[in-house]
N, C-alpha and C. Protein backbone atom coordinates (compact mmCIF):
# COMPACT_ATOMS: atom_id res chain seq x y z
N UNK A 1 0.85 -1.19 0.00
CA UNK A 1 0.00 0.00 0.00
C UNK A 1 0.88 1.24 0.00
N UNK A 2 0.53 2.26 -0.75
CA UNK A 2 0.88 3.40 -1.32
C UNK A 2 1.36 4.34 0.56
N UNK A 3 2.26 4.84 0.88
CA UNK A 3 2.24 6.36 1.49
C UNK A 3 1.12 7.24 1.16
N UNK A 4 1.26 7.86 2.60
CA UNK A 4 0.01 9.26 2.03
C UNK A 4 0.48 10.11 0.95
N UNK A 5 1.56 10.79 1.39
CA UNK A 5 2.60 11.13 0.55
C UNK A 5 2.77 10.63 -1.10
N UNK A 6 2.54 9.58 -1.20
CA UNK A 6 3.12 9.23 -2.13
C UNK A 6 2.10 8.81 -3.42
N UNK A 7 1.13 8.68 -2.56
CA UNK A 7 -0.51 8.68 -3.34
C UNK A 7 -0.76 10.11 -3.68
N UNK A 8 -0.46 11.01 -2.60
CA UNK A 8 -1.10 11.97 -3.05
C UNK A 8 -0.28 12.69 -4.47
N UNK A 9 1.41 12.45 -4.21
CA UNK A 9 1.86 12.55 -5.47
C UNK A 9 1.47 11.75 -6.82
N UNK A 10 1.18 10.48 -6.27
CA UNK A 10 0.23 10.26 -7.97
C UNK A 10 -0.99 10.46 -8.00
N UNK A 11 -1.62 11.21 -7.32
CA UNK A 11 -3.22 11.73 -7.64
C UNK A 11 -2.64 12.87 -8.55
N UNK A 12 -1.62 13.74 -7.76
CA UNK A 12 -1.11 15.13 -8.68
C UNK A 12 -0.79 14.77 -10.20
N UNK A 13 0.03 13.51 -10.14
CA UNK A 13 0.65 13.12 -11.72
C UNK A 13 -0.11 12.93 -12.18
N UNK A 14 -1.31 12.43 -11.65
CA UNK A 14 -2.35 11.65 -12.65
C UNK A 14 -2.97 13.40 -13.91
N UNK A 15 -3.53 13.73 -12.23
CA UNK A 15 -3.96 14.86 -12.76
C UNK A 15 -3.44 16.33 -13.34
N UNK A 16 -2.26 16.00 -13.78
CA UNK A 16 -1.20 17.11 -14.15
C UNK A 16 -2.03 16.76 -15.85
N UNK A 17 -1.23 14.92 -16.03
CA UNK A 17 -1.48 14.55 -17.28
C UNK A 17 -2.82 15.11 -17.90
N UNK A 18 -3.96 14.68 -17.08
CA UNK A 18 -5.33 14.67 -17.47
C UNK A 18 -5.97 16.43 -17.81
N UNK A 19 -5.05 17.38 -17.20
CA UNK A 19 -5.36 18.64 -17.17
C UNK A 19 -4.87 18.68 -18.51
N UNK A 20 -3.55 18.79 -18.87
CA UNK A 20 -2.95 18.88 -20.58
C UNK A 20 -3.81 18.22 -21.07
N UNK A 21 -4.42 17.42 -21.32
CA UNK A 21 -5.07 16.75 -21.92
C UNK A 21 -6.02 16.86 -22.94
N UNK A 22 -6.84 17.85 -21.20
CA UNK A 22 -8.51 18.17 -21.50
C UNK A 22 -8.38 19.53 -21.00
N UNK A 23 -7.87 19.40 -19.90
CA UNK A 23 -8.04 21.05 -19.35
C UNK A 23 -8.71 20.45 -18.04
N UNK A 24 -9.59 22.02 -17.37
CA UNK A 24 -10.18 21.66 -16.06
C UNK A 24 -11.38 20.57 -15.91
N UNK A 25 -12.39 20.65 -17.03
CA UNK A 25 -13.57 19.81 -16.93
C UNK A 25 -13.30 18.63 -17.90
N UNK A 26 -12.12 18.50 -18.07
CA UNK A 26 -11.48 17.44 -19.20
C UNK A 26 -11.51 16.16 -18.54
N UNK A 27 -11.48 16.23 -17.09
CA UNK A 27 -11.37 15.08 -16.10
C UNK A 27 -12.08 14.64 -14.94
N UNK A 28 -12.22 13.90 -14.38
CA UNK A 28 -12.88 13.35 -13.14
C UNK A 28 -12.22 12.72 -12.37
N UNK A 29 -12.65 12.53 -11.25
CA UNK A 29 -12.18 11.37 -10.02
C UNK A 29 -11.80 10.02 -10.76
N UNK A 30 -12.88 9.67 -11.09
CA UNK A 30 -13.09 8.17 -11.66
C UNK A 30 -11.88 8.08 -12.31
N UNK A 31 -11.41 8.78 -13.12
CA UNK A 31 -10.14 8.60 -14.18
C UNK A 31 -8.89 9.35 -13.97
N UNK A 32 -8.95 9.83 -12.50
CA UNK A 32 -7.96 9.73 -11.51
C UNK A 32 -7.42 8.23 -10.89
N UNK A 33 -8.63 7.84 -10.00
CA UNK A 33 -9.01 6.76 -9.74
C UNK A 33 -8.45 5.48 -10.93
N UNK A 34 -8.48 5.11 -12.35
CA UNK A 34 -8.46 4.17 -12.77
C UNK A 34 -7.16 3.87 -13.26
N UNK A 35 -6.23 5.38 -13.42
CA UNK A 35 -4.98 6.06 -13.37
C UNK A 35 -4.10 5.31 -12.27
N UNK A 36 -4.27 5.77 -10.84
CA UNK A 36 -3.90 5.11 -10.29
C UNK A 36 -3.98 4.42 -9.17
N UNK A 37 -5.27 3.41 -9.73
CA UNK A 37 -5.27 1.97 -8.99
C UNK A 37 -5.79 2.38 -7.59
N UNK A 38 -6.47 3.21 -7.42
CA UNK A 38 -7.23 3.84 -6.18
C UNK A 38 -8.97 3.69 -6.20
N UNK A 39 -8.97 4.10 -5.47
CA UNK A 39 -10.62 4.07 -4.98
C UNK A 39 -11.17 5.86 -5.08
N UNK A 40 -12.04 6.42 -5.12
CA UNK A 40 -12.26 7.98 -5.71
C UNK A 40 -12.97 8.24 -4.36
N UNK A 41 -12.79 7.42 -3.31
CA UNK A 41 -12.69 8.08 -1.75
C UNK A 41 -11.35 8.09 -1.42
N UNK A 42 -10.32 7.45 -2.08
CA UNK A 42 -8.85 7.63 -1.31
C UNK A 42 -8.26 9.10 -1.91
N UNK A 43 -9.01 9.42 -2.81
CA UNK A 43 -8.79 10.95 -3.87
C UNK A 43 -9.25 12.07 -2.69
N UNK A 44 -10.81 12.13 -2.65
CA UNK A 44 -11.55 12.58 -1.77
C UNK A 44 -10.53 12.86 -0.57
N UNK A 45 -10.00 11.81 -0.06
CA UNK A 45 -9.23 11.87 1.29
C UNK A 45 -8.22 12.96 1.48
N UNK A 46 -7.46 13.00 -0.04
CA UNK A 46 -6.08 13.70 -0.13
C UNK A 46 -6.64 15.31 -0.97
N UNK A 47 -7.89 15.47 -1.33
CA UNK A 47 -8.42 16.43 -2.11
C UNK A 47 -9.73 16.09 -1.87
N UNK A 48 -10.68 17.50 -1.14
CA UNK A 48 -11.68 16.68 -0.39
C UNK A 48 -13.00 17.15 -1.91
N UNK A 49 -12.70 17.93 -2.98
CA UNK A 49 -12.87 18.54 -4.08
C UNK A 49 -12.21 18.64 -4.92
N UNK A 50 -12.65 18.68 -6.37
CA UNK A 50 -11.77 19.00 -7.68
C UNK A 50 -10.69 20.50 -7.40
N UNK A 51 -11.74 21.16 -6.97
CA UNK A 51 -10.84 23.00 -6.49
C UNK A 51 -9.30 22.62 -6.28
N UNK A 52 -10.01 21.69 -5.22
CA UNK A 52 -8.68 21.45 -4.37
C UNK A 52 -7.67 20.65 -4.85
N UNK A 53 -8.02 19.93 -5.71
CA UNK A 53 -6.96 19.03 -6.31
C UNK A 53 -6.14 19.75 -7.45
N UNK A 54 -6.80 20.71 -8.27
CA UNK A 54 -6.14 21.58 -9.25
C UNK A 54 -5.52 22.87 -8.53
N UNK A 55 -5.95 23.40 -7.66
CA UNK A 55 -5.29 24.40 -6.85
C UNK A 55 -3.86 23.78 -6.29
N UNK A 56 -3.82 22.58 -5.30
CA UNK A 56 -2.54 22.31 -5.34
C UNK A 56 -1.63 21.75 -6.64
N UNK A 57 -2.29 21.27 -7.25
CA UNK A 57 -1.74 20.80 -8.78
C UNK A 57 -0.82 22.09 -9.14
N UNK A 58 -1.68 23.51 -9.57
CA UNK A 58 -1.29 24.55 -9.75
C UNK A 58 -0.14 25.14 -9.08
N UNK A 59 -0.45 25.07 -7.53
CA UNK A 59 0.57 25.62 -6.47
C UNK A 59 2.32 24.68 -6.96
N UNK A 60 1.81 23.78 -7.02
CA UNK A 60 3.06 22.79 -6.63
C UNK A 60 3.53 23.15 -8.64
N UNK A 61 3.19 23.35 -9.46
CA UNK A 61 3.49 23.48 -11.08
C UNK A 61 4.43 24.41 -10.55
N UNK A 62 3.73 25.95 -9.72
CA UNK A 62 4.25 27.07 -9.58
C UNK A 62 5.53 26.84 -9.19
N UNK A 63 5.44 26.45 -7.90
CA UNK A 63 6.90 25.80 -6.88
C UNK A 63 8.29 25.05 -8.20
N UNK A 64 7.37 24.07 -8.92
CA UNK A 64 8.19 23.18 -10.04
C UNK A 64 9.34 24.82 -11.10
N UNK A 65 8.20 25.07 -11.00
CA UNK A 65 8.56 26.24 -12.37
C UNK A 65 9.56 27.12 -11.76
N UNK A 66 9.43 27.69 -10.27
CA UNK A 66 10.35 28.54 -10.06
C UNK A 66 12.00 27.82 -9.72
N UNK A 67 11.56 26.60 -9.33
CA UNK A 67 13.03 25.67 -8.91
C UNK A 67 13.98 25.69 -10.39
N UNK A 68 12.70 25.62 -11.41
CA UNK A 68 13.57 25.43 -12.97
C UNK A 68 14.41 26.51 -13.10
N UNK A 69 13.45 28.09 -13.19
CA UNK A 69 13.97 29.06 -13.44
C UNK A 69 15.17 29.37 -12.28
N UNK A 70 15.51 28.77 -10.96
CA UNK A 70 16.34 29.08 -10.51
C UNK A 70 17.24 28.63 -11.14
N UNK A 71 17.31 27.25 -10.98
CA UNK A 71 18.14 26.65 -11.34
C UNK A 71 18.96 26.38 -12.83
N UNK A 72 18.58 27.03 -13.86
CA UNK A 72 18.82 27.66 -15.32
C UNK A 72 19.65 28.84 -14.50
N UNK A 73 19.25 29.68 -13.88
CA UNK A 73 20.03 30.93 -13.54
C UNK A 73 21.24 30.62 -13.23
N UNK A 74 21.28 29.13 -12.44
CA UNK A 74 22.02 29.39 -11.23
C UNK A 74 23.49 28.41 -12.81
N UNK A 75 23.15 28.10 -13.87
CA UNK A 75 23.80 27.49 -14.73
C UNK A 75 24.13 28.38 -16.06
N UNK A 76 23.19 28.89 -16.26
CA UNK A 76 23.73 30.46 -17.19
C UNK A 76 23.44 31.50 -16.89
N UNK A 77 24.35 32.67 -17.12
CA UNK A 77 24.72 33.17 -17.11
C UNK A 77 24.51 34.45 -17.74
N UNK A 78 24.40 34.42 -19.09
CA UNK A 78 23.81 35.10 -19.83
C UNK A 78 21.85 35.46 -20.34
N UNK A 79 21.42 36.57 -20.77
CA UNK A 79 20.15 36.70 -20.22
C UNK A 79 20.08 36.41 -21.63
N UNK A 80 21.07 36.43 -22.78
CA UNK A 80 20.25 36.15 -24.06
C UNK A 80 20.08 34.50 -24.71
N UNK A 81 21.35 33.91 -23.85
CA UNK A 81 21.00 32.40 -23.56
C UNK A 81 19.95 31.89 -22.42
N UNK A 82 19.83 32.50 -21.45
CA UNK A 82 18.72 31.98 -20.99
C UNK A 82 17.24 32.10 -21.43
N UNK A 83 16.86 32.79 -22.10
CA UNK A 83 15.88 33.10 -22.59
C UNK A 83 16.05 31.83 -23.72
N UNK A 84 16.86 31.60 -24.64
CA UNK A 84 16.90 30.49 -25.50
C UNK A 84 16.66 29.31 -24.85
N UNK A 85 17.35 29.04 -23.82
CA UNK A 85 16.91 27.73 -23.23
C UNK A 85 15.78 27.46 -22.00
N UNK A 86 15.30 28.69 -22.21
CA UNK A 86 13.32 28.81 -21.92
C UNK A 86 12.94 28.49 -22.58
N UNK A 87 13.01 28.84 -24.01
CA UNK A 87 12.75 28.53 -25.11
C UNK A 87 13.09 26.80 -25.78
N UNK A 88 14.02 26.74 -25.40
CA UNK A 88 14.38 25.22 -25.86
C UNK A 88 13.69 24.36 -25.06
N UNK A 89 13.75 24.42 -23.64
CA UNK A 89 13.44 23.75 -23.06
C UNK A 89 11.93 23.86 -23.37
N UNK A 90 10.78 24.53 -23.87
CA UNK A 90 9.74 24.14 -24.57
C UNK A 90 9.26 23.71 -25.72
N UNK A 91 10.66 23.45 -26.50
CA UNK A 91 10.63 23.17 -27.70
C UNK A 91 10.97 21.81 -27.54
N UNK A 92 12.28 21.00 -26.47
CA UNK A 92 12.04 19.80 -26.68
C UNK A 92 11.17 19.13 -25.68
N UNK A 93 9.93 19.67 -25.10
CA UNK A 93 9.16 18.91 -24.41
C UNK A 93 8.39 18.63 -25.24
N UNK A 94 7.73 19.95 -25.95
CA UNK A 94 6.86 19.46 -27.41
C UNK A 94 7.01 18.67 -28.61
N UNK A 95 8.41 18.32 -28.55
CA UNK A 95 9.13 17.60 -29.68
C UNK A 95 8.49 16.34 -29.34
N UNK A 96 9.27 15.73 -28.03
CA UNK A 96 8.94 14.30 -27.09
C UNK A 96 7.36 14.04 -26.39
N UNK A 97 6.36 15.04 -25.96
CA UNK A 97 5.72 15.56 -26.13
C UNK A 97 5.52 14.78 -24.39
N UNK A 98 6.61 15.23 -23.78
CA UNK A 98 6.92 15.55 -22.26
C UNK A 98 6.90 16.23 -21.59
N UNK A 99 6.62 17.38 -21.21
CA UNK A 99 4.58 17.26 -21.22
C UNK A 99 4.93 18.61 -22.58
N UNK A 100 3.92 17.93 -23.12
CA UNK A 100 3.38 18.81 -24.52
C UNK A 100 2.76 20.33 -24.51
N UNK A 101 2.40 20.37 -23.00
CA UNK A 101 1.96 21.66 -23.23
C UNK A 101 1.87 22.14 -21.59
N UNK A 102 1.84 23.84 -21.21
CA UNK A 102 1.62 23.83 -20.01
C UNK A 102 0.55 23.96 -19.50
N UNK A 103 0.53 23.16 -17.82
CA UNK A 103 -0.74 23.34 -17.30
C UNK A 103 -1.30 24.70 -17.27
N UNK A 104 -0.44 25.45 -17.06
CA UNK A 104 -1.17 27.03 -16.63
C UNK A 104 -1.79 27.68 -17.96
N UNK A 105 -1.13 27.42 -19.22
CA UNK A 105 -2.01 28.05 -20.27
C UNK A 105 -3.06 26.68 -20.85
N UNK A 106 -2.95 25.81 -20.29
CA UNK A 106 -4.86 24.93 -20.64
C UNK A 106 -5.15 25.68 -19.88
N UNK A 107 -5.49 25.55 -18.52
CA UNK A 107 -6.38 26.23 -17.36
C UNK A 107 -6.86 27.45 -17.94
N UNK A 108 -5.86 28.35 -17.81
CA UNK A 108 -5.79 29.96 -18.45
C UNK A 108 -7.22 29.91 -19.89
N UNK A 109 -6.83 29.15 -20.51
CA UNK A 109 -7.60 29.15 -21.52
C UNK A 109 -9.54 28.69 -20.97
N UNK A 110 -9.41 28.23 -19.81
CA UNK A 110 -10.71 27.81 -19.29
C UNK A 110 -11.26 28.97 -17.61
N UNK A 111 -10.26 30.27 -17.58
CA UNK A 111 -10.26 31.14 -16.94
C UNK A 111 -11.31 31.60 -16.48
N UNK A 112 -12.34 32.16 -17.30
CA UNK A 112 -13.34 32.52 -16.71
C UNK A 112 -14.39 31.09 -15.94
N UNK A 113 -13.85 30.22 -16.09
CA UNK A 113 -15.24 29.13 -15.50
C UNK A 113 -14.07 28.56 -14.31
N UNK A 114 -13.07 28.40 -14.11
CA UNK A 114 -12.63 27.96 -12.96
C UNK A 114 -12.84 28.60 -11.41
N UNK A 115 -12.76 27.40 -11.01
CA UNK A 115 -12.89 28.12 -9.06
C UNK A 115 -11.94 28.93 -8.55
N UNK A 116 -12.40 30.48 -8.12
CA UNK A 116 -11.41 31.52 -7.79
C UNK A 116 -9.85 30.89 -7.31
N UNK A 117 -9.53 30.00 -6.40
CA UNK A 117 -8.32 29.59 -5.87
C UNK A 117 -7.53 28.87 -7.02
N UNK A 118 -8.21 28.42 -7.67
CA UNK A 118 -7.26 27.60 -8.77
C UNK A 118 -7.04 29.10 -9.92
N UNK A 119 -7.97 30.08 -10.76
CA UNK A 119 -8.08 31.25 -11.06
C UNK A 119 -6.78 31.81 -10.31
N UNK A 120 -6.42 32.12 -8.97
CA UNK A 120 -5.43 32.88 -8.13
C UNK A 120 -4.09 32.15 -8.69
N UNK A 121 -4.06 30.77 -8.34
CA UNK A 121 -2.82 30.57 -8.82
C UNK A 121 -2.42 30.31 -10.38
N UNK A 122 -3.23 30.38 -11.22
CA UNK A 122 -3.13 30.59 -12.58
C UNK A 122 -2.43 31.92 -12.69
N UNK A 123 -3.37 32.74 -12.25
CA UNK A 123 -2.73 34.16 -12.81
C UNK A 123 -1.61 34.52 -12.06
N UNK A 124 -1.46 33.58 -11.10
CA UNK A 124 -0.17 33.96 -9.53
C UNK A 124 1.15 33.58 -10.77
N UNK A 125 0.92 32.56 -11.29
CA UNK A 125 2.01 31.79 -12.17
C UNK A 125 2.54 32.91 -13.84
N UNK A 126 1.43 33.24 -14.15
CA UNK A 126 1.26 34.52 -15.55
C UNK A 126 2.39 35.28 -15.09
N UNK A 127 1.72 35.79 -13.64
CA UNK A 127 2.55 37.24 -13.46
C UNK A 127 4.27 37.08 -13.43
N UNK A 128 4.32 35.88 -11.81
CA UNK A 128 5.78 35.63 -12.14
C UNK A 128 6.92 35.02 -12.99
N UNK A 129 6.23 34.65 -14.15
CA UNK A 129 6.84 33.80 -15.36
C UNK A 129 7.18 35.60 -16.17
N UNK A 130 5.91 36.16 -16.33
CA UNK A 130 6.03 37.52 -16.88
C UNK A 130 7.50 38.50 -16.61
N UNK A 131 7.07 38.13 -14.90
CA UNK A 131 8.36 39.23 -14.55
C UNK A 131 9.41 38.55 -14.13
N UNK A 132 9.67 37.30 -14.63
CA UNK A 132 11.40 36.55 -14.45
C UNK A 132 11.62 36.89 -16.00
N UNK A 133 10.65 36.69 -16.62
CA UNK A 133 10.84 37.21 -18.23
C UNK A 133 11.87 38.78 -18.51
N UNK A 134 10.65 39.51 -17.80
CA UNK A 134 10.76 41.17 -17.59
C UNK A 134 12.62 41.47 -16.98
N UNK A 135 12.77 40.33 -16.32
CA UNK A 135 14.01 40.78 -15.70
C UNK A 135 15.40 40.23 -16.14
N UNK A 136 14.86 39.18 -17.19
CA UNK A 136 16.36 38.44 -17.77
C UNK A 136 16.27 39.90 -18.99
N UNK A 137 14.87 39.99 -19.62
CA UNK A 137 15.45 41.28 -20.72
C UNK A 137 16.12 42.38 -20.28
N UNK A 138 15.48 42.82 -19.37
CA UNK A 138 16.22 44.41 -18.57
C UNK A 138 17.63 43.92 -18.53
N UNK A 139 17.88 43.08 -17.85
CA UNK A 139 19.36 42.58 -17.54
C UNK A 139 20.32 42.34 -19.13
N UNK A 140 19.74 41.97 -19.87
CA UNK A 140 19.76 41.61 -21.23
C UNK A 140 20.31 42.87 -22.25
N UNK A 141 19.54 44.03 -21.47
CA UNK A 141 19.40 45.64 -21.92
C UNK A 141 20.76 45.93 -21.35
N UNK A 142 20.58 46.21 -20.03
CA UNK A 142 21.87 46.79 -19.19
C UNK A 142 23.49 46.19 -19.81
N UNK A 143 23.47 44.52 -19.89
CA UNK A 143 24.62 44.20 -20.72
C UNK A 143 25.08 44.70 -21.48
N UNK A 144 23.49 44.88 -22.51
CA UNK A 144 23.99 45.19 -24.05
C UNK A 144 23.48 44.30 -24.86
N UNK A 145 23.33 43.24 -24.70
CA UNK A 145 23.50 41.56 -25.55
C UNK A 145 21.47 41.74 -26.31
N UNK A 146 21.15 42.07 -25.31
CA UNK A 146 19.14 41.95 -25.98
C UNK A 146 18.75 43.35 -26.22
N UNK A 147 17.64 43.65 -27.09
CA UNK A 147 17.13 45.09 -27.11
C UNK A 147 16.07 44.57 -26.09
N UNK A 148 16.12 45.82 -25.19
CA UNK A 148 15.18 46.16 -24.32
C UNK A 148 14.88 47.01 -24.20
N UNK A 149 13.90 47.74 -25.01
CA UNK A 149 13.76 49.12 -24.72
C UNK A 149 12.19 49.08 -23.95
N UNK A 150 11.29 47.99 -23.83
CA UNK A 150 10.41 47.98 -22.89
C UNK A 150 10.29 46.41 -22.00
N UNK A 151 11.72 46.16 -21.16
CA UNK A 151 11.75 44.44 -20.96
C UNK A 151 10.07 44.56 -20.20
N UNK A 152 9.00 44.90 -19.88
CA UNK A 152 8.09 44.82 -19.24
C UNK A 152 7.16 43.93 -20.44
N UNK A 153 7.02 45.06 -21.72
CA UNK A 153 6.38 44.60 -22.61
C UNK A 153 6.67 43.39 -23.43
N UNK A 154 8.46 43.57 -23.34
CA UNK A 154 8.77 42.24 -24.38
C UNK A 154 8.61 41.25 -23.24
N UNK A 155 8.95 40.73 -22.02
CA UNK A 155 8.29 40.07 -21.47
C UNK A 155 7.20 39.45 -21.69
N UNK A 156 6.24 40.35 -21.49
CA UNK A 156 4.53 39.68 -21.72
C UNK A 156 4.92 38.97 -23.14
N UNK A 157 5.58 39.71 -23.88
CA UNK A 157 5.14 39.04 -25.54
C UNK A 157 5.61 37.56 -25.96
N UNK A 158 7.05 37.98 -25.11
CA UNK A 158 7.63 36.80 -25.16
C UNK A 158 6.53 35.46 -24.46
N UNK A 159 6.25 35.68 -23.14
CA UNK A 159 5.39 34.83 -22.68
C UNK A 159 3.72 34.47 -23.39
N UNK A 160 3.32 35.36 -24.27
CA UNK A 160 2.67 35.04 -25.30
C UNK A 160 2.97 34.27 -26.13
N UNK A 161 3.78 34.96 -26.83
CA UNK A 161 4.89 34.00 -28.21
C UNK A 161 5.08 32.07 -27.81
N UNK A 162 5.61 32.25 -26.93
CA UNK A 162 5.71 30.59 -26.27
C UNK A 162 4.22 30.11 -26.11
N UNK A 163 3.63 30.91 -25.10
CA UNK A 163 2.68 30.14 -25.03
C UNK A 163 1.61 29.97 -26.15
N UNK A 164 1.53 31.13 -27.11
CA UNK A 164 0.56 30.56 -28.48
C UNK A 164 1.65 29.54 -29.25
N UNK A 165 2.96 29.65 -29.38
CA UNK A 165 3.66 28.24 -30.30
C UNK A 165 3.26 27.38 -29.98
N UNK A 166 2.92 27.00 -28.40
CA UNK A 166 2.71 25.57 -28.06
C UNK A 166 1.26 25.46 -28.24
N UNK A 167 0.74 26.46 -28.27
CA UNK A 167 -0.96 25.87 -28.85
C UNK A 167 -0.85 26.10 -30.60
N UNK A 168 -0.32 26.47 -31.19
CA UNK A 168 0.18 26.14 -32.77
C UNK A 168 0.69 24.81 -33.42
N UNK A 169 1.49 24.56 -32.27
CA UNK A 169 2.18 23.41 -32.58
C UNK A 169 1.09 22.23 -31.87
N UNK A 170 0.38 22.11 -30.84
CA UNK A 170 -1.03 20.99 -31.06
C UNK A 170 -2.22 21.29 -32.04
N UNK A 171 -2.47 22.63 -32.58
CA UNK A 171 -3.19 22.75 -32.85
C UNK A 171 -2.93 21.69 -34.97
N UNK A 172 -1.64 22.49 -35.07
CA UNK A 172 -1.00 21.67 -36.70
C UNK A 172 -0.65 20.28 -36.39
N UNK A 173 -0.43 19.68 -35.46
CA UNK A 173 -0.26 18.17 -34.81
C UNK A 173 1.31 18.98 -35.46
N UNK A 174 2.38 19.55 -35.35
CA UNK A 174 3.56 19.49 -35.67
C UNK A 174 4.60 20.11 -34.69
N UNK A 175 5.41 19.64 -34.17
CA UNK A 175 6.16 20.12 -33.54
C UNK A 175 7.24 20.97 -33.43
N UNK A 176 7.53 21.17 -35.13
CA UNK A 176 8.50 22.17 -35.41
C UNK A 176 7.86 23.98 -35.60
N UNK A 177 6.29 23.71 -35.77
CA UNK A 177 5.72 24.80 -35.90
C UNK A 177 6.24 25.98 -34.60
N UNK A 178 6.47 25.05 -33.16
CA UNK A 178 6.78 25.72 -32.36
C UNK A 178 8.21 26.96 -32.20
N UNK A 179 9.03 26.01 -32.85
CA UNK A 179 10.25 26.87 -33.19
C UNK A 179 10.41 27.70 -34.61
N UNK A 180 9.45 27.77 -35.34
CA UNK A 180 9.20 28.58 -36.68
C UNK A 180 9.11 29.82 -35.53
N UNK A 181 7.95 29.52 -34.95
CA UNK A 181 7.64 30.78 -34.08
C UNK A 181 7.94 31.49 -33.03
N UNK A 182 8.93 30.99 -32.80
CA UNK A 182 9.76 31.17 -31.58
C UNK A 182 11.28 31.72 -31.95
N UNK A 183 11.48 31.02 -32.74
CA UNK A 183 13.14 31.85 -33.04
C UNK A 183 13.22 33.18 -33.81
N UNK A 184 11.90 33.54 -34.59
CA UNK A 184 12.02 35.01 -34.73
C UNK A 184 12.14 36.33 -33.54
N UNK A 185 11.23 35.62 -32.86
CA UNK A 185 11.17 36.55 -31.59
C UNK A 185 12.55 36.31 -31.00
N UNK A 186 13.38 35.03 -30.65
CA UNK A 186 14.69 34.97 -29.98
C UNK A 186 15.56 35.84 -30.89
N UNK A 187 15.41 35.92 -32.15
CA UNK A 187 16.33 36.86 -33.19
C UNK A 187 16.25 38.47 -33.12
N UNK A 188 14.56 38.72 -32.85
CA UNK A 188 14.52 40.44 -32.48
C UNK A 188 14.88 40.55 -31.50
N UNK A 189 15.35 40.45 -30.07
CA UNK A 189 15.84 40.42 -29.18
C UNK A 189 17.08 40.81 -28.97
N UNK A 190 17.76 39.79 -29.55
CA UNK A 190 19.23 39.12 -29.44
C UNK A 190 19.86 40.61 -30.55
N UNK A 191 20.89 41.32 -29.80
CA UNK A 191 20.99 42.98 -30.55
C UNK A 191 22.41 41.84 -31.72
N UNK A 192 22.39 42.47 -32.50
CA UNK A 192 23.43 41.96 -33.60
C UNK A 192 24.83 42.89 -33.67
N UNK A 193 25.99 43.06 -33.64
CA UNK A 193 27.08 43.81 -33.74
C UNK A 193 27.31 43.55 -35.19
């Protein structure tokens, strides 16, 4: 028999998958439950509601996402390579299609009908992806190496840009569509000598 702990981490996996999938109403208990080899009162137990099961889903994505972005920092160096391997690193998940797309822009896309707490950490995740964005360009500016003449705005765009490639690239079933659309924007950026 499973840990609490350790169930409740595959209720999350289950339902990480099932969110990319479908999104928020894409899924149920039951197919949590058949996922993994549980009963949809041992779900109940660890998530006493759906809210609650996508809210921490969300929380803990958030937590995932900022350990990445530390840890990219804490390995380059440069703000016009890190931004590329933001970039890469969504290009070969979509390639392998590990995970194919992110949780926060399905959800996002089902925004207005979700439960305020899961809503909070959606947009909790927008903002600070926005402004780790906002701050590798500024930094990017100050070097020299990126044009930044608004890192606030190219930020957002950038975090647009990615996130519509990866709905381009499911939407054409193709995976290279993602980097058609993505390396122009890494090219206006990146200042040329």
């Amino acid at each position: 028999m499973s840990s609490p702990s350790s169930t409740a981490d595959a209720i999350l996996a289950s339902a990480r998958d099932l969110v990319v999938a479908g999104g928020y109403n894409g899924f149920s208990y039951a197919d949590i439950a058949a996922v993994v080899g549980i009963r949809k009162a041992s779900i109940h137990h660890h998530f006493p509601a759906k809210a609650d099961l996508v809210e921490a889903l969300v929380a803990r994505y958030r937590a995932e996402t900022r350990a990445a972005l530390e840890s990219l920092e804490s390995q380059i160096a440069g703000p016009a390579e890190l931004l590329g391997s933001y970039v890469g690193y969504w290009q070969a998940c979509i390639a392998r299609s590990d995970p194919p797309f992110c949780v926060c822009a399905q959800l996002a896309s089902e925004l207005p009908r979700l439960p305020e707490g899961v809503a909070r950490e959606v947009r909790a995740h927008f903002r600070a992806l926005a402004n780790w964005l906002a701050e590798v360009i500024a930094r990017g500016g100050r070097e020299g190496v990126l044009d930044a003449a608004d890192p606030v705005a190219e930020g957002e765009i950038m975090m647009a840009t990615v996130h519509g490639a990866m709905l381009s690239a499911r939407a054409y079933g193709t995976p290279e569509v993602f980097g058609a659309i993505t390396a122009p924007l890494l090219d206006r950026l990146s200042r040329r000598d």
